[in-house]
Protein backbone atom coordinates (compact mmCIF):
# COMPACT_ATOMS: atom_id res chain seq x y z
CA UNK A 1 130.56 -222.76 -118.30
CA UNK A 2 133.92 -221.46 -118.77
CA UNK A 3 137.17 -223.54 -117.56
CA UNK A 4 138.33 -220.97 -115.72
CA UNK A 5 135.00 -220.61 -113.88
CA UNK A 6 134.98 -224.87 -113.23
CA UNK A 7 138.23 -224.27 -111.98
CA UNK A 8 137.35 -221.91 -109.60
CA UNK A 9 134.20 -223.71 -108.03
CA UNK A 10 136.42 -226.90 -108.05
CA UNK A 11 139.14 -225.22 -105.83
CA UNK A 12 136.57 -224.02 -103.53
CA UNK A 13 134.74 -227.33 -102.97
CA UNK A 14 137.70 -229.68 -103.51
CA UNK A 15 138.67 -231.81 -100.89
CA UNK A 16 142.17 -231.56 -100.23
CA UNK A 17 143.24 -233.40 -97.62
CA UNK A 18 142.34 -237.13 -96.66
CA UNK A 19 142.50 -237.97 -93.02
CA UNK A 20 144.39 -241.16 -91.77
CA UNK A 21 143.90 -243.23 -89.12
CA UNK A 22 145.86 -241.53 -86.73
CA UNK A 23 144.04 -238.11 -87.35
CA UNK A 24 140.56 -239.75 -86.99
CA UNK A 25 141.61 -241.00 -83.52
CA UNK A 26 142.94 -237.46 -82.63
CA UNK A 27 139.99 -235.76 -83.42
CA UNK A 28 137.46 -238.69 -81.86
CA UNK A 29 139.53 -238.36 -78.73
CA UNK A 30 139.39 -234.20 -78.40
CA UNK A 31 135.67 -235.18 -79.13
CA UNK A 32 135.42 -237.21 -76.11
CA UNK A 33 137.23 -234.97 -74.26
CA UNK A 34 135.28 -232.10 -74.81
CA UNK A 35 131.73 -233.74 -74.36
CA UNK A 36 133.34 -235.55 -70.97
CA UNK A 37 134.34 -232.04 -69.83
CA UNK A 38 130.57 -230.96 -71.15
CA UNK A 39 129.14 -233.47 -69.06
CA UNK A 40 131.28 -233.26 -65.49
CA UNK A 41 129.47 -229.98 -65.55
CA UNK A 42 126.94 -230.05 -63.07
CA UNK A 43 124.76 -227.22 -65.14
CA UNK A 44 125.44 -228.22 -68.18
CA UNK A 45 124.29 -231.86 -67.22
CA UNK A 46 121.30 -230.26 -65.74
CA UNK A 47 120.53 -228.74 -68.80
CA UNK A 48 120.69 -231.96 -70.78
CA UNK A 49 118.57 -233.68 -68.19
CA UNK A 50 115.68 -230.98 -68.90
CA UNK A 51 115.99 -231.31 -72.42
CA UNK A 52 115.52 -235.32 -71.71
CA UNK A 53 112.84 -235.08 -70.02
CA UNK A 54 110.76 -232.68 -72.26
CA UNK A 55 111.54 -235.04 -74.68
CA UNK A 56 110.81 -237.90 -73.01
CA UNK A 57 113.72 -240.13 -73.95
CA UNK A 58 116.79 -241.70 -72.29
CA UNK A 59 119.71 -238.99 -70.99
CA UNK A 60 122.46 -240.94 -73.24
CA UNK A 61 120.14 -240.31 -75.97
CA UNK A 62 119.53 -236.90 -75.74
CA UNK A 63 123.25 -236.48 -75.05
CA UNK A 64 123.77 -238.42 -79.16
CA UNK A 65 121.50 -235.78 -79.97
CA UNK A 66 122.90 -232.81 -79.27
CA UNK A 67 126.47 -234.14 -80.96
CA UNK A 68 124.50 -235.13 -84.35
CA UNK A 69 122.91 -232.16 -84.44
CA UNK A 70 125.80 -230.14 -84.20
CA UNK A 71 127.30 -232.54 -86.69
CA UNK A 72 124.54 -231.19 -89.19
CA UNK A 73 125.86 -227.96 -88.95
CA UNK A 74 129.04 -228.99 -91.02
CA UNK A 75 129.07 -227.99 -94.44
CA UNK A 76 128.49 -230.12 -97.38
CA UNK A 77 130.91 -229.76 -100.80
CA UNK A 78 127.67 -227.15 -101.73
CA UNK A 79 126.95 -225.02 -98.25
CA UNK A 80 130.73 -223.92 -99.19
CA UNK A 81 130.02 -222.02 -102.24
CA UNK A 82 126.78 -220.63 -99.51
CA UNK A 83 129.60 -219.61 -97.63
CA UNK A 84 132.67 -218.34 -99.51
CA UNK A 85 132.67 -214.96 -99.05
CA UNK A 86 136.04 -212.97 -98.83
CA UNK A 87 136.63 -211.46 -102.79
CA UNK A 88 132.98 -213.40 -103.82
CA UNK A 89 131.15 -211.70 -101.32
CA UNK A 90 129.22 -208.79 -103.52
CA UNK A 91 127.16 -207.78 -100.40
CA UNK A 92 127.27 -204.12 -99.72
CA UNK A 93 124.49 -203.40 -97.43
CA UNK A 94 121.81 -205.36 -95.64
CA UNK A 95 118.54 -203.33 -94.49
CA UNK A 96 115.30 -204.68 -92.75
CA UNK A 97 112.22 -203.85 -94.25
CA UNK A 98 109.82 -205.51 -92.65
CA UNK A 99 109.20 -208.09 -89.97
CA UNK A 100 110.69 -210.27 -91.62
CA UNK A 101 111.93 -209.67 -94.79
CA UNK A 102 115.36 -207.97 -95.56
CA UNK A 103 116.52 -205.38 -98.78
CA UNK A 104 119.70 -206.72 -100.15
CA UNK A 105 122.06 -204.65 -102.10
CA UNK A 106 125.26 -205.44 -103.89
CA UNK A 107 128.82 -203.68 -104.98
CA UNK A 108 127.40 -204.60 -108.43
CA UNK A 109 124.11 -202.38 -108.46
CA UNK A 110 121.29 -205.13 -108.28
CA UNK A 111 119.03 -205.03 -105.48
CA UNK A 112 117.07 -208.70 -103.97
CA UNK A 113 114.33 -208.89 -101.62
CA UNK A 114 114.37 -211.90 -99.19
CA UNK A 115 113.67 -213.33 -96.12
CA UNK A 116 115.26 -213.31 -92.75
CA UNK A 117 117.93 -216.08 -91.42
CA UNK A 118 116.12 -219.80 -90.74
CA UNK A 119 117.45 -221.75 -87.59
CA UNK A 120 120.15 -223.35 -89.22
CA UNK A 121 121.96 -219.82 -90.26
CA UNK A 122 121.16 -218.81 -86.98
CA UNK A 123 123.82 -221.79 -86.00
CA UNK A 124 125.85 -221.08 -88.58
CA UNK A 125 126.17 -217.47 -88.16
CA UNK A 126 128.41 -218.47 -84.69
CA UNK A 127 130.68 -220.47 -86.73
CA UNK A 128 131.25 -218.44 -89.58
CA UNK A 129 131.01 -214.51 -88.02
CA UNK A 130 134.67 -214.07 -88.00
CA UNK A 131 134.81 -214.55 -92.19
CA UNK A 132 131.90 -212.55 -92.85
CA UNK A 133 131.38 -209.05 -93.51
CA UNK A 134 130.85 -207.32 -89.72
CA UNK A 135 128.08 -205.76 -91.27
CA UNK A 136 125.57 -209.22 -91.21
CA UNK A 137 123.76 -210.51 -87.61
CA UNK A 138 122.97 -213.67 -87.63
CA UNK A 139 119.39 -212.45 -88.82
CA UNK A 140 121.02 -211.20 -92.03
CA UNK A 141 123.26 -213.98 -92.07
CA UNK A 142 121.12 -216.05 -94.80
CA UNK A 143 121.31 -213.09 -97.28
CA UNK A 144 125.05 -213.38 -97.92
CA UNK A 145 124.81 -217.00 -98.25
CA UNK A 146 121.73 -217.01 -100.63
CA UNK A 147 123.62 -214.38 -103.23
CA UNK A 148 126.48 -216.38 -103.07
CA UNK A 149 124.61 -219.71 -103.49
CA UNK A 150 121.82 -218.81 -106.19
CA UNK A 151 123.02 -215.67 -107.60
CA UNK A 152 126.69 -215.73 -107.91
CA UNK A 153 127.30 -219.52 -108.26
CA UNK A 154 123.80 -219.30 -109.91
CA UNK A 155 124.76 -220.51 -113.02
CA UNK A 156 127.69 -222.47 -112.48
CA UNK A 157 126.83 -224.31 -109.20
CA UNK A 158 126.15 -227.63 -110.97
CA UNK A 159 126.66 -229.94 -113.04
CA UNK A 160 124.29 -229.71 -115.80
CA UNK A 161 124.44 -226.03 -115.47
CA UNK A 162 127.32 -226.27 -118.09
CA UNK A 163 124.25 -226.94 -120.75
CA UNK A 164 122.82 -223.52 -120.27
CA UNK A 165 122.01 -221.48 -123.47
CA UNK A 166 124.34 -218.15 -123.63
CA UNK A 167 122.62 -214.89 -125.23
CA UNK A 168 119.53 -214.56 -127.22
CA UNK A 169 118.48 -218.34 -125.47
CA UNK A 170 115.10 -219.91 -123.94
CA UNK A 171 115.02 -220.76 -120.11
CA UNK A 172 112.10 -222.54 -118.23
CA UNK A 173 112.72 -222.00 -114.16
CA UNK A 174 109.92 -224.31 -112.71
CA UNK A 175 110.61 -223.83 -108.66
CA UNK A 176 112.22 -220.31 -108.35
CA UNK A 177 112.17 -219.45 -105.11
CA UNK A 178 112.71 -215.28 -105.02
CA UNK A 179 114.73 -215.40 -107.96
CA UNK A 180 118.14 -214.97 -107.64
CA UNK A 181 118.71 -218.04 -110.20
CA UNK A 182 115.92 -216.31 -112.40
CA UNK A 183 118.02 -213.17 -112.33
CA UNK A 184 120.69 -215.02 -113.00
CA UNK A 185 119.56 -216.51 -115.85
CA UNK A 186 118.00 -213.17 -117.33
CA UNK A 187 121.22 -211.48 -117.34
CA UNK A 188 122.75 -214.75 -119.22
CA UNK A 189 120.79 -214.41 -122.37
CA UNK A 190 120.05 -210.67 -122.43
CA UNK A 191 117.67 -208.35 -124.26
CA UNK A 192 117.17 -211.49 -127.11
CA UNK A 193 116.68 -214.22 -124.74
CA UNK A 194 113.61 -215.24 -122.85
CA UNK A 195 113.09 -216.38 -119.43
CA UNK A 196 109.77 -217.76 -118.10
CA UNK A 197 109.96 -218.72 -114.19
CA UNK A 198 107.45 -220.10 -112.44
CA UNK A 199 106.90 -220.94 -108.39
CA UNK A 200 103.88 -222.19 -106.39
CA UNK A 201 104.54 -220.11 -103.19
CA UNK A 202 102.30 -216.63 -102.93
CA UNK A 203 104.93 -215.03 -100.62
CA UNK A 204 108.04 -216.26 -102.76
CA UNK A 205 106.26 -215.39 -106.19
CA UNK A 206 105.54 -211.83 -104.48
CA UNK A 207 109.80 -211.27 -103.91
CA UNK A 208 110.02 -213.09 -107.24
CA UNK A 209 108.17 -210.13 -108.75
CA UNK A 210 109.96 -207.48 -106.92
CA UNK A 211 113.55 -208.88 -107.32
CA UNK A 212 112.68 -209.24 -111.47
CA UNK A 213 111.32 -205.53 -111.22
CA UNK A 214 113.97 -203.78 -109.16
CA UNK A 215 116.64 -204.75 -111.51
CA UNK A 216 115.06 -204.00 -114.40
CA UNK A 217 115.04 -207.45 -115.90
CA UNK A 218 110.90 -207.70 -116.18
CA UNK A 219 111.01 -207.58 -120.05
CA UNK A 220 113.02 -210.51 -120.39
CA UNK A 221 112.12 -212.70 -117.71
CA UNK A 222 108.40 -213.10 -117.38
CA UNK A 223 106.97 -214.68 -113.41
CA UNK A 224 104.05 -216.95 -113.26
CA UNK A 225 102.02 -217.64 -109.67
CA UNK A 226 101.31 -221.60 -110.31
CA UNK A 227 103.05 -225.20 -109.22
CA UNK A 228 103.67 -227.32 -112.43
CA UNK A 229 101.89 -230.74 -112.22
CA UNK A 230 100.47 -233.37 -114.89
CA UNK A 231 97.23 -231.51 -115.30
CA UNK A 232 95.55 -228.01 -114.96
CA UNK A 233 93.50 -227.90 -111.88
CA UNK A 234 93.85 -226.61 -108.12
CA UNK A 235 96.32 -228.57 -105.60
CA UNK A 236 97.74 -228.62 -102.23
CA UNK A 237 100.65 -226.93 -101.21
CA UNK A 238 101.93 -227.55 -97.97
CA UNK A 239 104.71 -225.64 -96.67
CA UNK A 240 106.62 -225.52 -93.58
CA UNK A 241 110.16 -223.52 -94.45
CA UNK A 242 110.19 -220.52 -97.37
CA UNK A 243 112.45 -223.23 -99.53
CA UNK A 244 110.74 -226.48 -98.50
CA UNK A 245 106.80 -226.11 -100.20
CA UNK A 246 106.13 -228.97 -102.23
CA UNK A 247 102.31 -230.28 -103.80
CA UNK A 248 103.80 -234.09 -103.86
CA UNK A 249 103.72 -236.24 -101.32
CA UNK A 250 107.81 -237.42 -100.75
CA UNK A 251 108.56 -239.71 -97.88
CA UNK A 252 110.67 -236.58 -96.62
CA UNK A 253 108.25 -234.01 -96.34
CA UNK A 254 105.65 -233.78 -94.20
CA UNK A 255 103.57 -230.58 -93.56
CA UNK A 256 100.78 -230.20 -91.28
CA UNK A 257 99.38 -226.61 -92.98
CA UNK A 258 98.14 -225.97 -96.87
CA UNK A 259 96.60 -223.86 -98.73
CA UNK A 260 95.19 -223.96 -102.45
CA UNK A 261 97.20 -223.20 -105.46
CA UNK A 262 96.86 -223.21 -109.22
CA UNK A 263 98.90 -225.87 -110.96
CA UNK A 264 99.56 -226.02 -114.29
CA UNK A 265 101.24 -228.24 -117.37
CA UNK A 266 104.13 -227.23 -118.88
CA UNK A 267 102.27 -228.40 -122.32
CA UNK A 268 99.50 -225.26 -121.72
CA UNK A 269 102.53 -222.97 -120.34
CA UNK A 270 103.95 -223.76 -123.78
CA UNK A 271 100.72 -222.70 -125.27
CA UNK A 272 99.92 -219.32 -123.60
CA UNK A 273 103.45 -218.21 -123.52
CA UNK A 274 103.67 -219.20 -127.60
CA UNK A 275 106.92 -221.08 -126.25
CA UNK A 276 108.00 -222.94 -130.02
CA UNK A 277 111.66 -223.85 -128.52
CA UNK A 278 112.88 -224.03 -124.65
CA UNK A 279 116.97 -224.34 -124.75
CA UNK A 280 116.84 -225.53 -120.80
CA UNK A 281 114.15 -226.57 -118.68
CA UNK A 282 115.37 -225.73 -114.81
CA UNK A 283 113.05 -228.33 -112.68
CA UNK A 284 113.85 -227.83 -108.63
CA UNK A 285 110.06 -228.76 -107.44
CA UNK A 286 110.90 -230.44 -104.02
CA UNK A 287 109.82 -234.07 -105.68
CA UNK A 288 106.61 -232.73 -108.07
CA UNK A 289 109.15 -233.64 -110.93
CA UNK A 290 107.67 -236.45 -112.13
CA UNK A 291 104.50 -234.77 -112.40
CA UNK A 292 105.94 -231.74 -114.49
CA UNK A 293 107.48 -234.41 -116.67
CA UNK A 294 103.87 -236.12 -117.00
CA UNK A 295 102.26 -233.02 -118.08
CA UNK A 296 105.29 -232.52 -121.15
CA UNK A 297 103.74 -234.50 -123.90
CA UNK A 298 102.60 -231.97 -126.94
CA UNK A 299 105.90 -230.61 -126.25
CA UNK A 300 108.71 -232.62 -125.43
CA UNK A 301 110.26 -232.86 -128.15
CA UNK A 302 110.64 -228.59 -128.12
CA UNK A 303 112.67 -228.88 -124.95
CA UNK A 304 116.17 -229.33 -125.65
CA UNK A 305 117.74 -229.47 -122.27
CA UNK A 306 116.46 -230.66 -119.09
CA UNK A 307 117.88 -230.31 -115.69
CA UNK A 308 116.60 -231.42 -112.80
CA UNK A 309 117.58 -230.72 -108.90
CA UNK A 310 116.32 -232.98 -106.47
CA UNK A 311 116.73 -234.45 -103.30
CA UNK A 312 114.17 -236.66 -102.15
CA UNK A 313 112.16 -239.87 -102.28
CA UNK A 314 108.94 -241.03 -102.93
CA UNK A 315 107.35 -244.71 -101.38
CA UNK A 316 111.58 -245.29 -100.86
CA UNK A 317 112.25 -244.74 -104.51
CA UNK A 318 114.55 -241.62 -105.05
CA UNK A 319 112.76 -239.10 -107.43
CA UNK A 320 116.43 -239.03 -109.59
CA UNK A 321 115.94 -242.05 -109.96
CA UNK A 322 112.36 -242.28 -111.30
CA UNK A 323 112.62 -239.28 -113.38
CA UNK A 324 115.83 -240.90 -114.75
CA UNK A 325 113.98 -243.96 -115.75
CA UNK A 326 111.33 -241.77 -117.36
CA UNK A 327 113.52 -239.88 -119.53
CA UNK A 328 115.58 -242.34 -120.73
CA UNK A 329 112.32 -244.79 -121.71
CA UNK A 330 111.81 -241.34 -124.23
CA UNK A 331 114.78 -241.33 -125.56
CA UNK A 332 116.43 -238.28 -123.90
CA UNK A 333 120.61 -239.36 -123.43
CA UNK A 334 121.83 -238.94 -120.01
CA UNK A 335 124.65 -236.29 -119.93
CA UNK A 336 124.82 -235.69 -116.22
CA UNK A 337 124.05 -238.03 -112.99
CA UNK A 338 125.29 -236.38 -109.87
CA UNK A 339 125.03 -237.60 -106.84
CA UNK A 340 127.75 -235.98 -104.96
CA UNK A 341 126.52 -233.65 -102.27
CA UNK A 342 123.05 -232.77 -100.47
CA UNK A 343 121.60 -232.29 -104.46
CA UNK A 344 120.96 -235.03 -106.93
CA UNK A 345 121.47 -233.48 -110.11
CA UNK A 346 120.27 -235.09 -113.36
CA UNK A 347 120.60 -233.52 -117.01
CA UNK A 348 119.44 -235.34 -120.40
CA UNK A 349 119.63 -234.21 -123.79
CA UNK A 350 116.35 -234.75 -125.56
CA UNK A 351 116.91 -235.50 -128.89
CA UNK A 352 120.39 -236.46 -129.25
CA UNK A 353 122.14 -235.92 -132.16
């Protein structure tokens, strides 16, 4: 990663001001203020007190509710590199093409395929509208964010992203989503390089395909239809939001529907995909990490970077954490431990120097 680029991200999610005591009480009394003036309300209270009693709970509770939810809303150091659009934002038109999937298309000439807005940019939409293009609704709303998240800041967005091979290099995406990373990464190391991305998720791996298609970038990076796990054999994936499919069991995700899908080890991927060398191994599987690092044995020694993006627990132990423990029992030297933000980011170098 360039200095000038860390600069730039830096300035965007630096926090610049520290509040002191005095500003805290400001802002906790225009709080008060507000939700009092919410409350004398007689149809606003009555619409609290219906929401109470479908959920069966105490008014003052359902009042807490409402303020942490709208709490959630705020953005974290990484929703703000979702949401800096202005000169970043290369959307130049936003077209439905089905129920509910949307054609994206930017200044630059590359085209993505992706799904409609969730709930949460349905709330954000209201608070960020007025620094947005007047072009997005707030069922296009997600679309801006997502290039800007995985596509422009694709590369750059953390940490041990600085370890990523330049031109002519070997990537490994296990957990791709649609691919904006994976395009991303394709452009990085050109014609020469190689890119192999893989994701568990028949409807993602579908706009996968398209997205690596439409901008011509099929030849160098190559999708695969399977979850990674310690063995070859069919799993569960349960799913409940288009980024939030998973086949481990975390104490944070918990899915009433599956379905069936291929898994496979990243020691066989090797194999079929006559993989001798992998410069950076991407891992974002939604806590199957531990698994993926399970099935690297033949081969571990071929990876030289890997990166891992996680965010949840398993039995109360964080994933990070366990895959940390892992690694380092192998002899792979810890170059990155983020915690900062919704993302734990962890990168090791496997055979140190």
């Amino acid at each position: 990663m360039s200095k000038k680029l860390k600069t730039q991200l830096n300035e965007i999610i630096k926090i610049k001001h520290k509040f002191g005591v005095i500003e805290r009480l400001k802002i906790a009394c225009a709080i008060g203020a507000y939700v009092f003036g919410f409350l004398s309300n007689v149809k606003e209270q009555e619409k609290v007190y219906r929401l109470s009693k479908l959920r069966r709970e105490p008014f003052s509770k359902t009042v807490r509710r409402i303020i942490q939810t709208g709490l959630q809303l705020v953005p974290t150091k990484l929703d703000m590199l979702d949401f800096a659009y202005g000169d970043n934002d290369l959307i130049k038109c936003v077209e439905r093409v089905s129920k509910d999937t949307f054609k994206i298309t930017t200044s630059n000439g590359l085209v993505f395929y992706d799904w409609e807005s969730s709930k949460k940019h349905y709330m954000m939409y209201w608070l960020m509208r007025d620094k947005a293009k007047k072009m997005y609704t707030q069922d296009t709303f997600f679309a801006g964010s997502a290039v800007n998240r995985s596509y422009v800041h694709g590369t750059s967005r953390f940490p041990g992203d600085a370890y990523l091979p330049t031109e002519g290099g070997t990537i490994v995406e296990a957990g791709s989503y649609v691919g904006y990373k994976a395009v991303s990464f394709a452009q990085r190391v050109g014609e020469t390089g190689r890119v192999l991305v893989l994701e568990a998720s028949p409807d993602n791996y579908r706009l996968l395909q398209k997205n690596l298609k439409e901008n011509r970038l099929d030849d160098v990076a190559t999708p695969m239809h399977c979850a990674v796990w310690n063995e070859n054999k069919e799993v569960k994936l349960t799913s409940k939001r288009r980024m939030q499919h998973t086949v481990a069991e975390t104490d944070e995700l918990h899915f009433e529907g599956s379905s069936m899908v291929q898994a496979r080890t990243l020691d066989s991927l090797f194999e079929e995909f006559s993989l001798c060398h992998v410069d950076f191994l991407n891992l974002q599987l939604n806590g199957a990490e531990i698994e993926a690092i399970e099935g690297l044995q033949e081969h571990f020694n071929d990876v030289k970077i890997i990166n891992i993006i996680t965010k949840y627990s398993r039995n109360g132990d964080l994933v990070v954490d366990l895959a940390k423990k892992m690694l380092t029992e192998r002899g792979c030297k810890v170059l990155v431990d983020s915690r900062d933000g919704g993302l734990y980011n962890l990168t090791v170098e496997v055979n140190p120097g």
